[in-house]
Structure formats: C-alpha cells, structure tokens
C-alpha atoms as a PDB file:
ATOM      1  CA  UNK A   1     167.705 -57.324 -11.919  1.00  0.00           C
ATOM      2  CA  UNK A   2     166.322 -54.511 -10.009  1.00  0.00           C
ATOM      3  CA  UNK A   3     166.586 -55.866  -6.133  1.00  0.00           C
ATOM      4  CA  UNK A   4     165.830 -54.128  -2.682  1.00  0.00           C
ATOM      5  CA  UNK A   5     167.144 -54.212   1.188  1.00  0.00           C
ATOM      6  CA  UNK A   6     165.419 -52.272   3.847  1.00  0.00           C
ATOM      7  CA  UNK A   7     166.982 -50.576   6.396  1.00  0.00           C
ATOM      8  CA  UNK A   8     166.890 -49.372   9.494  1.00  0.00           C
ATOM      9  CA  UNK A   9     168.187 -46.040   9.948  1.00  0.00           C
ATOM     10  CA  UNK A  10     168.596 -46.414  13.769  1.00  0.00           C
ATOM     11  CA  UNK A  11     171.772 -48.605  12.696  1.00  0.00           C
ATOM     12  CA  UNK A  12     173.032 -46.289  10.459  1.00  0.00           C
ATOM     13  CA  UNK A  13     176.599 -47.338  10.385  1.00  0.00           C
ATOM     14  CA  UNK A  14     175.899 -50.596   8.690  1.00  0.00           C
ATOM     15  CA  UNK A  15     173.359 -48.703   6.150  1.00  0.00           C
ATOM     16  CA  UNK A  16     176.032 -45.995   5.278  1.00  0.00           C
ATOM     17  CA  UNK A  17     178.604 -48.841   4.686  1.00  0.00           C
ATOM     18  CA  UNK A  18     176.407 -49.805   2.034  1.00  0.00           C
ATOM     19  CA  UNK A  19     175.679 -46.452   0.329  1.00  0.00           C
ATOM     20  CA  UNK A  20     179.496 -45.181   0.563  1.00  0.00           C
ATOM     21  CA  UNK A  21     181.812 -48.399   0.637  1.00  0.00           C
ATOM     22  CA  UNK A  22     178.935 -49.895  -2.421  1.00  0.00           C
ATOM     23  CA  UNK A  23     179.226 -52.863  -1.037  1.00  0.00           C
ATOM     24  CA  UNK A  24     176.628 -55.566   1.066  1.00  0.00           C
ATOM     25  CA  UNK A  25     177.160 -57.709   3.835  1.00  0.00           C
ATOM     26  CA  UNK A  26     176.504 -61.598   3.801  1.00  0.00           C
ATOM     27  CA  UNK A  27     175.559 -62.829   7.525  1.00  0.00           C
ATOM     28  CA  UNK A  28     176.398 -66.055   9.243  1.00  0.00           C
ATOM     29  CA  UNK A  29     173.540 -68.839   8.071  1.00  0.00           C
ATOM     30  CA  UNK A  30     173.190 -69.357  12.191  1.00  0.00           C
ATOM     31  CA  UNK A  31     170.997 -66.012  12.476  1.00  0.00           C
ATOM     32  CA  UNK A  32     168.947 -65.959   9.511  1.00  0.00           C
ATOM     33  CA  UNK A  33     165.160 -65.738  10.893  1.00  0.00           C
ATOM     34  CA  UNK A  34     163.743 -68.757   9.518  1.00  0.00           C
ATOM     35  CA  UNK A  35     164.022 -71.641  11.909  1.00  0.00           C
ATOM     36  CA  UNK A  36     163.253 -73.952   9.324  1.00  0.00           C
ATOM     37  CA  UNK A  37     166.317 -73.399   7.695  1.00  0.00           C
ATOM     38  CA  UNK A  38     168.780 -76.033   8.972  1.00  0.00           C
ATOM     39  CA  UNK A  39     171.481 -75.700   6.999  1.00  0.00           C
ATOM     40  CA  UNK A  40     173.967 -77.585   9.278  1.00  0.00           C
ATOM     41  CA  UNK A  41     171.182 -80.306   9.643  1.00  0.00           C
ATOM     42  CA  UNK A  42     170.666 -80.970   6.518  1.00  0.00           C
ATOM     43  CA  UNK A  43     174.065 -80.857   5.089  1.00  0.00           C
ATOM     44  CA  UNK A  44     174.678 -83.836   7.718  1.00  0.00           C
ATOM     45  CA  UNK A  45     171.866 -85.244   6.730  1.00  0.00           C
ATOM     46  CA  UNK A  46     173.435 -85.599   3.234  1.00  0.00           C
ATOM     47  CA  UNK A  47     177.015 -86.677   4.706  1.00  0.00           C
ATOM     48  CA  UNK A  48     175.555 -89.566   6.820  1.00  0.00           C
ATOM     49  CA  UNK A  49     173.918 -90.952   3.296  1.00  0.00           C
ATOM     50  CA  UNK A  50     177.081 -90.844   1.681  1.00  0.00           C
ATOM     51  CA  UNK A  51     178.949 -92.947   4.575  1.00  0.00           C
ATOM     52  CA  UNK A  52     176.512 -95.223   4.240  1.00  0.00           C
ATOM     53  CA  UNK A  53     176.060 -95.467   0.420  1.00  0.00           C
ATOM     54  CA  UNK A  54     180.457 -95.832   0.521  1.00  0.00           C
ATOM     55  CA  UNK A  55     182.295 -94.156  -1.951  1.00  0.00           C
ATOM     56  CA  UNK A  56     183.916 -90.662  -3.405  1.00  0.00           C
ATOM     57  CA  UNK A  57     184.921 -88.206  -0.598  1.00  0.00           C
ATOM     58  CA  UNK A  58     182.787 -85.234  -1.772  1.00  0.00           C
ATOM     59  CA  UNK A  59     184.515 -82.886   0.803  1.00  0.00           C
ATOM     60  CA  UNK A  60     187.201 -82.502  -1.647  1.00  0.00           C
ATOM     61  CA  UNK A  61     187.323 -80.543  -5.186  1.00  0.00           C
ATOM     62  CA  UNK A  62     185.908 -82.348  -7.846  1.00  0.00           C
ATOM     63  CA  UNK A  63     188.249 -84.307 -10.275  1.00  0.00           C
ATOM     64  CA  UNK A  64     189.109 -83.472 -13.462  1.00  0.00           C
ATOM     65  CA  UNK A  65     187.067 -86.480 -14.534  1.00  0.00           C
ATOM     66  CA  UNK A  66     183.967 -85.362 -12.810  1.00  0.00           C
ATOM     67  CA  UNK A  67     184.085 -81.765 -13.890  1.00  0.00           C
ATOM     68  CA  UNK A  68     184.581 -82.838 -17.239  1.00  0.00           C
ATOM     69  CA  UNK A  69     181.320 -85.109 -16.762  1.00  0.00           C
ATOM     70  CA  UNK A  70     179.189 -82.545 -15.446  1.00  0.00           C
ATOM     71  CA  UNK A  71     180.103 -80.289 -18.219  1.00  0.00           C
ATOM     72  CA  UNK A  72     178.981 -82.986 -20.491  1.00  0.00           C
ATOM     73  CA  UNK A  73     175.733 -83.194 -18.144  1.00  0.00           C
ATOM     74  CA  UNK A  74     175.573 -79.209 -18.897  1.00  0.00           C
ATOM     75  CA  UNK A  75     175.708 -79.359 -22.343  1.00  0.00           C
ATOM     76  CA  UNK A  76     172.967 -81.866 -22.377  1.00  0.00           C
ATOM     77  CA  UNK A  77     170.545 -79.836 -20.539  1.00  0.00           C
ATOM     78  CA  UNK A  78     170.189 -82.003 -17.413  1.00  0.00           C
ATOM     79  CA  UNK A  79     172.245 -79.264 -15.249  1.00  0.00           C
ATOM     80  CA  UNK A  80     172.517 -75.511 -16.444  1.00  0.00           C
ATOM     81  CA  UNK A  81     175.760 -74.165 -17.553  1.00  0.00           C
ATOM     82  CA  UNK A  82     175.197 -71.525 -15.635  1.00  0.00           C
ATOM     83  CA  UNK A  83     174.948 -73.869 -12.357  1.00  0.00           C
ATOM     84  CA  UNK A  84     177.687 -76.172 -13.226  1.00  0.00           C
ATOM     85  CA  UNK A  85     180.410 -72.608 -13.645  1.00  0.00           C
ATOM     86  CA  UNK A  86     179.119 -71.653 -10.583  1.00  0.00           C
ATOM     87  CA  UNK A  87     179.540 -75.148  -8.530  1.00  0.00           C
ATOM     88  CA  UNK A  88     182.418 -76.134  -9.411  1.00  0.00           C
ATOM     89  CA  UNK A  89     185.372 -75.644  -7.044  1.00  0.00           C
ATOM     90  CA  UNK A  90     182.922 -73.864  -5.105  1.00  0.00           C
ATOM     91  CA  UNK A  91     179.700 -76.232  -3.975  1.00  0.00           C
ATOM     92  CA  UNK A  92     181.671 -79.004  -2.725  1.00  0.00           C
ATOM     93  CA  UNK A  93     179.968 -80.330   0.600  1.00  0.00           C
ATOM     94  CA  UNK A  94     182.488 -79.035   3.603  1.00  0.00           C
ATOM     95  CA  UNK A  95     181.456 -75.638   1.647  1.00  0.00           C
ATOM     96  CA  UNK A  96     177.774 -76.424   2.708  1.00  0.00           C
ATOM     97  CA  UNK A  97     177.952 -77.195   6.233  1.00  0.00           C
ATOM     98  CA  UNK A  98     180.602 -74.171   7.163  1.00  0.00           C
ATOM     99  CA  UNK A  99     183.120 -72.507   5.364  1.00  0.00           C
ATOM    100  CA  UNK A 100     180.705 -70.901   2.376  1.00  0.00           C
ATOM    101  CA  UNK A 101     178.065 -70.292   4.943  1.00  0.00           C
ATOM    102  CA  UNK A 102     177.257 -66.279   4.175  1.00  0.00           C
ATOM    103  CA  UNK A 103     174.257 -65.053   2.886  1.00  0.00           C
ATOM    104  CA  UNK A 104     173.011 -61.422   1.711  1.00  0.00           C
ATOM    105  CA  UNK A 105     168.898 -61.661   1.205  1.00  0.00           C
ATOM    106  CA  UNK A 106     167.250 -58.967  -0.361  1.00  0.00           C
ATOM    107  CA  UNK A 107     163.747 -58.586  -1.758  1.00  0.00           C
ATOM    108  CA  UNK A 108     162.449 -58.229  -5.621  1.00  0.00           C
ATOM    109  CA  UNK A 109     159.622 -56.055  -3.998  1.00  0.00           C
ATOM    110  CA  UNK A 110     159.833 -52.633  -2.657  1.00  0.00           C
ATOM    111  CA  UNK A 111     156.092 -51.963  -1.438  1.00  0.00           C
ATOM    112  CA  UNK A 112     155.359 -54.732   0.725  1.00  0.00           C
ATOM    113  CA  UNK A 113     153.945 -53.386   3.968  1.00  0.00           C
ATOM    114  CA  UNK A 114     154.902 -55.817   6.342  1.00  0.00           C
ATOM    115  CA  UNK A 115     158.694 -56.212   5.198  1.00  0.00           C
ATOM    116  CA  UNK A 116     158.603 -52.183   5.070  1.00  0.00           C
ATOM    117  CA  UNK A 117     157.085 -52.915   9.358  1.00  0.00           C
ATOM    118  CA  UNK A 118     159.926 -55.640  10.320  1.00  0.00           C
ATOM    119  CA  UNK A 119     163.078 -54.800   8.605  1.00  0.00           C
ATOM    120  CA  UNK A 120     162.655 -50.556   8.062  1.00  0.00           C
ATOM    121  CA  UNK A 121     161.808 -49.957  11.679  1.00  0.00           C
ATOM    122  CA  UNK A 122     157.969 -49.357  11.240  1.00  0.00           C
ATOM    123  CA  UNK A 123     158.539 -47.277   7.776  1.00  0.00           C
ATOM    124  CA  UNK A 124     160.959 -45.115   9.271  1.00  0.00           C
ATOM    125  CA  UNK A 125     163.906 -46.203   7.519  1.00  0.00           C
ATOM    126  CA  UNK A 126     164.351 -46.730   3.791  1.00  0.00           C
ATOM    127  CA  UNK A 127     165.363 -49.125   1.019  1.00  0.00           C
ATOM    128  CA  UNK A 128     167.520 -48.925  -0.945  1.00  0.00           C
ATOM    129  CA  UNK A 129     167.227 -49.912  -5.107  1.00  0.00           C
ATOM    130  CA  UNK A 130     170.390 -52.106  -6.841  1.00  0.00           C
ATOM    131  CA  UNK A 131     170.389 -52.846 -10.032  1.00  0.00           C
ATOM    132  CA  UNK A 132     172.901 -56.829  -9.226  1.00  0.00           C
ATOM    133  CA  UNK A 133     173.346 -59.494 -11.492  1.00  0.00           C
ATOM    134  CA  UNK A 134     174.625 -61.868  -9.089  1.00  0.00           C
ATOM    135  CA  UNK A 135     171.941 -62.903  -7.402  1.00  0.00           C
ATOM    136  CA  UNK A 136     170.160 -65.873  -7.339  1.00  0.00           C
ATOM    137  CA  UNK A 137     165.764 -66.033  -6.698  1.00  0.00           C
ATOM    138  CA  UNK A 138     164.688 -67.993  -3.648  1.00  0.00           C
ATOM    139  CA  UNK A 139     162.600 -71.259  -4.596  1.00  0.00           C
ATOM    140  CA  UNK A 140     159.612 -71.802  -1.693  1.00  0.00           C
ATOM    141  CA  UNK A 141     157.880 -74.864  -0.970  1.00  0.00           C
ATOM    142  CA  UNK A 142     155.600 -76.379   1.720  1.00  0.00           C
ATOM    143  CA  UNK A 143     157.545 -77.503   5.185  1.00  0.00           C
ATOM    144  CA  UNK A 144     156.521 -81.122   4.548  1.00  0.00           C
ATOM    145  CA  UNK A 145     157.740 -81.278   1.050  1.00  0.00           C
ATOM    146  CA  UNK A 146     161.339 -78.908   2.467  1.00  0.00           C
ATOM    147  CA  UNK A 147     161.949 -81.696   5.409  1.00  0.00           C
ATOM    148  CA  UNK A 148     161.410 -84.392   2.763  1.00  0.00           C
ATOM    149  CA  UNK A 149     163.841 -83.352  -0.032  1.00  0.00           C
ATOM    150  CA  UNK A 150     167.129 -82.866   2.338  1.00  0.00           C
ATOM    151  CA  UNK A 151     166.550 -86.063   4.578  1.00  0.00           C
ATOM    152  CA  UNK A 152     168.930 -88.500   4.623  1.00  0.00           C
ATOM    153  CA  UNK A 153     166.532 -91.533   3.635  1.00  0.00           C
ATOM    154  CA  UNK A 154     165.250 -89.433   0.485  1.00  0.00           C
ATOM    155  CA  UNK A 155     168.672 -88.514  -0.735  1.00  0.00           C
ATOM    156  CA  UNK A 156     169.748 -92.246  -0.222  1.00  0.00           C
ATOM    157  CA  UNK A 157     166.715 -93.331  -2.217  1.00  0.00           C
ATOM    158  CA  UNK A 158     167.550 -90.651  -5.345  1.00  0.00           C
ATOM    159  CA  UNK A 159     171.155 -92.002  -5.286  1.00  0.00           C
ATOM    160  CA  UNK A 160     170.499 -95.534  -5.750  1.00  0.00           C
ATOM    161  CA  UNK A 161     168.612 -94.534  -8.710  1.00  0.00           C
ATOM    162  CA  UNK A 162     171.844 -93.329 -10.587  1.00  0.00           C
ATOM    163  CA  UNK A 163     173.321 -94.966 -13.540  1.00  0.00           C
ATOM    164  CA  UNK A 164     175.147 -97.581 -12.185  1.00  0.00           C
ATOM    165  CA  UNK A 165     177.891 -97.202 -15.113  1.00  0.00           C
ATOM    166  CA  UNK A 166     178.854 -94.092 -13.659  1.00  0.00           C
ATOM    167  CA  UNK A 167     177.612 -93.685 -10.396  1.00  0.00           C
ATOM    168  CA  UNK A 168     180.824 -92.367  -8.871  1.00  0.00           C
ATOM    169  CA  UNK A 169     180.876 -89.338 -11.399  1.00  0.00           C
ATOM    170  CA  UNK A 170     176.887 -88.799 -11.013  1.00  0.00           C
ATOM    171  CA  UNK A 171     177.200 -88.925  -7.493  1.00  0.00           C
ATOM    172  CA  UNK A 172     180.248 -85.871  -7.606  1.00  0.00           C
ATOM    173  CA  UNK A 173     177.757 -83.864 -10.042  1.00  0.00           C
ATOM    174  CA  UNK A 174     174.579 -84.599  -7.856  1.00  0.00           C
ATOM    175  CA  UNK A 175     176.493 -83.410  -4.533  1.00  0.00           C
ATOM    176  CA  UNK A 176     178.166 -81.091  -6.176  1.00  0.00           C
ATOM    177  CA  UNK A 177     174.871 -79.460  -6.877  1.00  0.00           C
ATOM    178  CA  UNK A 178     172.449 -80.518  -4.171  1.00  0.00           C
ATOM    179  CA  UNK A 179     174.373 -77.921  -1.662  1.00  0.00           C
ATOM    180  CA  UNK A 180     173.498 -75.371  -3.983  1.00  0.00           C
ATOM    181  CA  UNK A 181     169.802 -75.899  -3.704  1.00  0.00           C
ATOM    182  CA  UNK A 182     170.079 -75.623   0.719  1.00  0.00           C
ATOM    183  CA  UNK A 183     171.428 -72.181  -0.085  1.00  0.00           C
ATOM    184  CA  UNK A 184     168.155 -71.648  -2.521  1.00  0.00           C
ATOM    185  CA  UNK A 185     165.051 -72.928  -1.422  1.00  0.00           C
ATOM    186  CA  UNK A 186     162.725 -71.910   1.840  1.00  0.00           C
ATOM    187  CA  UNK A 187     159.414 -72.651   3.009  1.00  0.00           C
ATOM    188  CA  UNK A 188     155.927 -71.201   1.332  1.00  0.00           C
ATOM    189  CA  UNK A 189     155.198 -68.834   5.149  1.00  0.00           C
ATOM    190  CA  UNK A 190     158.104 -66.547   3.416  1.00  0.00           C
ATOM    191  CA  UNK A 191     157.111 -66.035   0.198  1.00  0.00           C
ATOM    192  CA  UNK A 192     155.405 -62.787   0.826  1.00  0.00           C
ATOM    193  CA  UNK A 193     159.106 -61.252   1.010  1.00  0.00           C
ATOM    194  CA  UNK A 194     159.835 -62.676  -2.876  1.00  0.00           C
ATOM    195  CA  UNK A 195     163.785 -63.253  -1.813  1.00  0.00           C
ATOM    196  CA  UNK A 196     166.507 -63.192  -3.947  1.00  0.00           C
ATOM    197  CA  UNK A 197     169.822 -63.993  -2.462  1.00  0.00           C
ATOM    198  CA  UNK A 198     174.027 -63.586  -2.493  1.00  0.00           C
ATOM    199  CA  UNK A 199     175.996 -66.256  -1.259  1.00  0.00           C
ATOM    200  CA  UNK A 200     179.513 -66.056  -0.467  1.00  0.00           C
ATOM    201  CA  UNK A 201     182.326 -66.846   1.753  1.00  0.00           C
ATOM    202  CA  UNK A 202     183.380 -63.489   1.735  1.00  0.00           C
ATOM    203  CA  UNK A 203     182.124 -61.416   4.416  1.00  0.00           C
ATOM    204  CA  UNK A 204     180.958 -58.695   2.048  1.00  0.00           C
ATOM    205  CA  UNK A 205     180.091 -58.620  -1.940  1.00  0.00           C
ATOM    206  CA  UNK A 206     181.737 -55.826  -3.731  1.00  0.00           C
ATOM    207  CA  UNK A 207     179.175 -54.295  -6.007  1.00  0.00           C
ATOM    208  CA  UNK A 208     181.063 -54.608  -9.406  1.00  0.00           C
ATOM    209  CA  UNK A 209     181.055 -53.554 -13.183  1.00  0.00           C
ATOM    210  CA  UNK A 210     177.421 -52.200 -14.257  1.00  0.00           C
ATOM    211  CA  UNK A 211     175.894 -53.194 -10.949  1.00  0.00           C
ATOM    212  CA  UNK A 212     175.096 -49.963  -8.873  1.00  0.00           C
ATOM    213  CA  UNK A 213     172.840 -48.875  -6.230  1.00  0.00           C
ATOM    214  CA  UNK A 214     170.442 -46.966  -8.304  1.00  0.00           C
ATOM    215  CA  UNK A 215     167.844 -45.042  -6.047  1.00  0.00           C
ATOM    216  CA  UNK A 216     166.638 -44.681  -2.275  1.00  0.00           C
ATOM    217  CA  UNK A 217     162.973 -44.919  -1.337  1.00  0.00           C
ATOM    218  CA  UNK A 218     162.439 -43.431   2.412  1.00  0.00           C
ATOM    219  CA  UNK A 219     159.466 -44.780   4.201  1.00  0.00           C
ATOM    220  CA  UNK A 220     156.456 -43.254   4.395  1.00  0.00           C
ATOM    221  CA  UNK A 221     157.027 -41.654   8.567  1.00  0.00           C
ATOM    222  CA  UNK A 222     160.609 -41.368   8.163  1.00  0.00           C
ATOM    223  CA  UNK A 223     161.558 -38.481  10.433  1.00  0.00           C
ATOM    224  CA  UNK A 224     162.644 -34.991   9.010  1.00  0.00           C
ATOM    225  CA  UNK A 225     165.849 -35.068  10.814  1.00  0.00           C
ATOM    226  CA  UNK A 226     166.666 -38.380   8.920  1.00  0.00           C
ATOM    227  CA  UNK A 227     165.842 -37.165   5.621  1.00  0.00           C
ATOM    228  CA  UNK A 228     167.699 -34.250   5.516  1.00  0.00           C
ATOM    229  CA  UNK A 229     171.099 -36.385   6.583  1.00  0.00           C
ATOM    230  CA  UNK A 230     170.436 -38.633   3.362  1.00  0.00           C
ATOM    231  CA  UNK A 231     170.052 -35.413   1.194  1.00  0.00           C
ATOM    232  CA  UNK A 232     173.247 -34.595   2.386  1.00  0.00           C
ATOM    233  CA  UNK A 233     175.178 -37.887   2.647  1.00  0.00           C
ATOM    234  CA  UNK A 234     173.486 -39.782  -0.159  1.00  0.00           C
ATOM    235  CA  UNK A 235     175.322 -39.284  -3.867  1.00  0.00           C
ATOM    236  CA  UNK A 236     173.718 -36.760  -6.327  1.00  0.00           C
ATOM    237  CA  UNK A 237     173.027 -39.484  -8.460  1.00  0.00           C
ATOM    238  CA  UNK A 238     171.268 -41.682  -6.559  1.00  0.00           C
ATOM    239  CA  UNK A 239     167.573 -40.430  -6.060  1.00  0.00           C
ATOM    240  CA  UNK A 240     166.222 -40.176  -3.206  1.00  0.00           C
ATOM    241  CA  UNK A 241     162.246 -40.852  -3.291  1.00  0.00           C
ATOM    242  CA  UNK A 242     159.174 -40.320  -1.105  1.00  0.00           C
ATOM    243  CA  UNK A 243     156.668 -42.780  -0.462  1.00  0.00           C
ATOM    244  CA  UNK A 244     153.047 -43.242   0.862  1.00  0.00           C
ATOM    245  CA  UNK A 245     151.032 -45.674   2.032  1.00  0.00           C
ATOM    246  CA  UNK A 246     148.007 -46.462  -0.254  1.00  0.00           C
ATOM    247  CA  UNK A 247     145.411 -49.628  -0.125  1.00  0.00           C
ATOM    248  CA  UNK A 248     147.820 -51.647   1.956  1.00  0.00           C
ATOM    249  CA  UNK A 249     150.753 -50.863  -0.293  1.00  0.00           C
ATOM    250  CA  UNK A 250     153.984 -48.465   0.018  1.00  0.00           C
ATOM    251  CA  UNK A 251     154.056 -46.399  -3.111  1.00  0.00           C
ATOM    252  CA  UNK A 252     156.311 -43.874  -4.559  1.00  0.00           C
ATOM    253  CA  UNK A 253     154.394 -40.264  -4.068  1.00  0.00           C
ATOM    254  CA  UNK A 254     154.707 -38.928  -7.523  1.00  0.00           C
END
C-alpha cells in the first residue's frame, strides 16, 4: 500500500531519522490532534462495564481456551483471521488504556492542499512515499454515532446479548477485539486526511522486508536551499519530485 507523511523541514532531525535510520516514529495517544479521541476515556468506559457485568479479568492474556475459541470464531467468518493473529497476546485491555498506546498516522493521499498547509509547513516541506504493509485504514463516523459505540451503557447492552453458553469465552474474544477498533476509528471532520495508521508499543516501527520508502515529493514553495540538501542527503534511489499547485490540488510537475 502506497502511504504518505508530510514533513516539515524546519524539524529536520526527526525527518532525516526517517529517510536514513528507515524507520517511523509512533507518538504518545495524549497528543494526537483530535480531541475527540479519548482513548483513556473510553477504554474505562469499557472496564467499568465489565466490573459491573462480573466476570473474566480481561487485563490478562487470553487463555488457551479463549484463543482457541476465537480461532474457531475466525474460521467462521464472524472475526477475520487476520484480526484475531493480530489481537491476540497483543489487544488485551491494560494494552488499550496505556502500555500499547503509540501511534504512527500517515495519509493514503499525497495532494491534499490543506494537509500539504498544516503538517508541511505551508508547502515548504515535503512528503515522503512508503510503499508498508503494516498498516491498518482509519474507519470515520459521525461524533454522535463515535460517543455512542465506546460508552459504557452501549457496550453493557451488546454484552448481555452474548450466547449465554459461552459468554465467558465471547466476552475474552469481544474485548479482545473491541480495543482494536479505539485504535481504528475517528470522527467524519477528519476524513479529508484519508488516515491509515501503525500502532505499536514500540517507540519506532522498523521498516522491514519489501517495505521501503519509495520517493520524495517537495512542496510546491519549498526553498532552494532546502532542495539542494535533499539532492544531496536523500539516497540515489529514492526520487525526489517537484510539485505544483493546480485547481486546488498539489500535483507532481511532469
């Protein structure tokens, strides 16, 4: 998947990490710019229905029992595979409200002019083209309908609704995979920046196998002095592209 972060070249240090260690950093989930994402709020949101529902403690690693369960729930269709590899060992709650909270966004479009205004210093700075496989597309939704899914009284409702039979497993796969949604969904004012997104508890993510930062587009006033530096810094085989502006629109110059 072809993804993009912009950059501004006036902190240059953190860009040239990126270009020569080939590796991106995953911030804290307390200074992402959304205010609407809560992630500690919600995530006790969901604790304070499980007190009150009783039961498993989902702040420890799933049993064998339960991961063998939600692989049968895999197989079945009613979680993806893909998910359920991912989750487990990994998605337990005390992972949501602290310990895996790191996040790397980046954006699946690379002429939007009002991401290229706010995060490339006015179209000064660049952005830079991977090719990752890692990450995972951004799901947006209206602010009433975000608020409603992680409260505590709507999560309490969807729990009583489990099987009775086998509540105590369903309950390990559903929180076992309802932290992986806070990490995955944001409200519609952001979908203009089409996010995709890394999550970690590593502080950075090691670019690895066939992924690869595969070109740089400089903005359309980047300054001369600037440009020259990439030529110089930037690896032969990694392109370095002008752009214009054009109907509202950064676009390669050709």
């Amino acid at each position: 998947m072809r993804l993009y972060k912009y950059r501004d070249l006036e902190k240059a240090w953190n860009t040239l990490d990126i270009i020569f260690n080939r590796r991106l950093y995953l911030a804290p989930l307390d200074i992402l710019n959304d205010p609407m994402e809560l992630k500690t709020e919600q995530a006790k949101a969901m604790i304070e229905s499980h007190l009150r529902d009783g039961g498993i403690d989902y702040t420890k690693p799933p049993s064998d029992t339960e991961i063998s369960f939600i692989s049968d729930l895999a197989q079945k269709g009613l979680l993806s595979t893909e998910s359920v590899n991912a989750s487990i060992g990994d998605f337990t709650l005390d992972l949501a409200t602290s310990s895996y909270g790191r996040v790397c966004s980046l954006s699946a479009d690379p002429s939007n002019i009002t991401m290229w205004s706010h995060y490339a210093n006015g179209h000064k700075g660049i952005c830079i083209e991977f090719d990752l496989a890692s990450a995972k597309p951004i799901t947006y939704m209206n602010a009433e309908r975000f608020q409603k899914e992680f409260s505590a009284t709507h999560m309490a409702r969807l729990l009583s609704r489990l099987d009775k039979k086998n509540k105590s497993i369903l309950r390990g796969a559903f929180f076992i995979e309802k932290p992986r949604r806070l990490y995955a969904v944001k409200t519609s004012d952001w979908s203009y920046e089409k996010e995709w997104r890394i999550w970690r508890r590593e502080q950075y993510y090691n670019l690895e196998g066939s992924e690869c930062m595969s070109r740089i587009l400089v903005g359309p006033r980047i300054s001369a002095f600037h440009h020259d530096i990439l030529c110089k810094l930037v690896p032969s085989n990694v392109p370095i592209v002008r752009t214009e502006i054009v109907a509202g629109e950064v676009r390669e110059v050709s």
